[in-house]
Protein backbone atom coordinates (compact mmCIF):
# COMPACT_ATOMS: atom_id res chain seq x y z
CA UNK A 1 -6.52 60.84 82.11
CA UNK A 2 -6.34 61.99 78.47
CA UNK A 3 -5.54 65.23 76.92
CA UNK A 4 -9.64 66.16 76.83
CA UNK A 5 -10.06 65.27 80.07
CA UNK A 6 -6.90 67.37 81.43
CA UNK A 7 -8.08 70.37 79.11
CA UNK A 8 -12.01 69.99 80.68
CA UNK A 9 -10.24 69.79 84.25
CA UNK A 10 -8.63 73.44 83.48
CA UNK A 11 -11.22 75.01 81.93
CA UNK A 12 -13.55 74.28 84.69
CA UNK A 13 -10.76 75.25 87.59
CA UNK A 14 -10.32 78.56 85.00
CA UNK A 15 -14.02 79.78 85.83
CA UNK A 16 -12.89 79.44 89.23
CA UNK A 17 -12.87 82.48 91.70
CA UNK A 18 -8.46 82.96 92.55
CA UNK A 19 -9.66 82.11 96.26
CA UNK A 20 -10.95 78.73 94.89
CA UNK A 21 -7.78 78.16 92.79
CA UNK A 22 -5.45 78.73 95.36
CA UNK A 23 -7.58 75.69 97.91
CA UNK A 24 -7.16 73.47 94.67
CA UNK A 25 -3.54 74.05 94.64
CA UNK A 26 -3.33 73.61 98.25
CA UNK A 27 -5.05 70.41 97.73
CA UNK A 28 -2.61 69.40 95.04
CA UNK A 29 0.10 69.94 96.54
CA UNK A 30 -1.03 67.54 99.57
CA UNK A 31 -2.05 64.95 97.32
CA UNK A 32 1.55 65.42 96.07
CA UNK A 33 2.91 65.09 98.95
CA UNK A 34 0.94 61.99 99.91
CA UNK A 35 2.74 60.28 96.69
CA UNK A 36 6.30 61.19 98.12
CA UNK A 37 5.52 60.13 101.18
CA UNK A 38 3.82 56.47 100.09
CA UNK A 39 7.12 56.34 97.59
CA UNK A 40 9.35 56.18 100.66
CA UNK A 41 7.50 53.86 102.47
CA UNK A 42 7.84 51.86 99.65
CA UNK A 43 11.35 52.05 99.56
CA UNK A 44 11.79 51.65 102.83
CA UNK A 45 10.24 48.27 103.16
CA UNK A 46 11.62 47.17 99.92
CA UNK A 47 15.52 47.86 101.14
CA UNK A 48 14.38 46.13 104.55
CA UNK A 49 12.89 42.91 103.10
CA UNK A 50 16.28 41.17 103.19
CA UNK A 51 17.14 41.96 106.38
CA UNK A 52 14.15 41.06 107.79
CA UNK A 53 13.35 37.71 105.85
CA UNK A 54 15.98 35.82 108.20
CA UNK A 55 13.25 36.76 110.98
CA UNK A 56 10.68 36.13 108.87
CA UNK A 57 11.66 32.99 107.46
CA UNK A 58 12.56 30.17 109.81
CA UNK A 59 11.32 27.09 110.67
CA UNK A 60 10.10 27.88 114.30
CA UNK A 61 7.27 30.93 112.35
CA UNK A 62 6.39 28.29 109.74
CA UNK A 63 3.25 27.61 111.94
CA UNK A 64 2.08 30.48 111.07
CA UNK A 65 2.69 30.68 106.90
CA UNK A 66 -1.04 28.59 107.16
CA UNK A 67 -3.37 31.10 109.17
């Protein structure tokens, strides 16, 4: 999003009623949280991929590397 779009965003959330502004906010702040939350999982998986390729890898599973 460019600078024209981020100004338009805030100038319509400006004409807002306070009540309104607050739910967006609220809203943001759950989107934000969302992000953290997907960033871990990420991480997560990424420091267990080693660990788990030994389980994943080996020549009794390679049946199923075709499906």
């Amino acid at each position: 999003m460019n600078a024209a779009n981020h100004e338009s965003l805030f100038a319509k959330i400006a004409e807002l009623p306070e009540d309104r502004i607050v739910e967006i906010a609220n809203f943001v702040e759950f989107i934000r949280s969302q992000e953290t939350d997907r960033s871990l999982v990420r991480a997560a998986m990424m420091a267990s991929e080693p660990a788990l390729r030994r389980v994943w890898d080996n020549p009794e599973d390679d049946v199923y590397n075709d499906l």
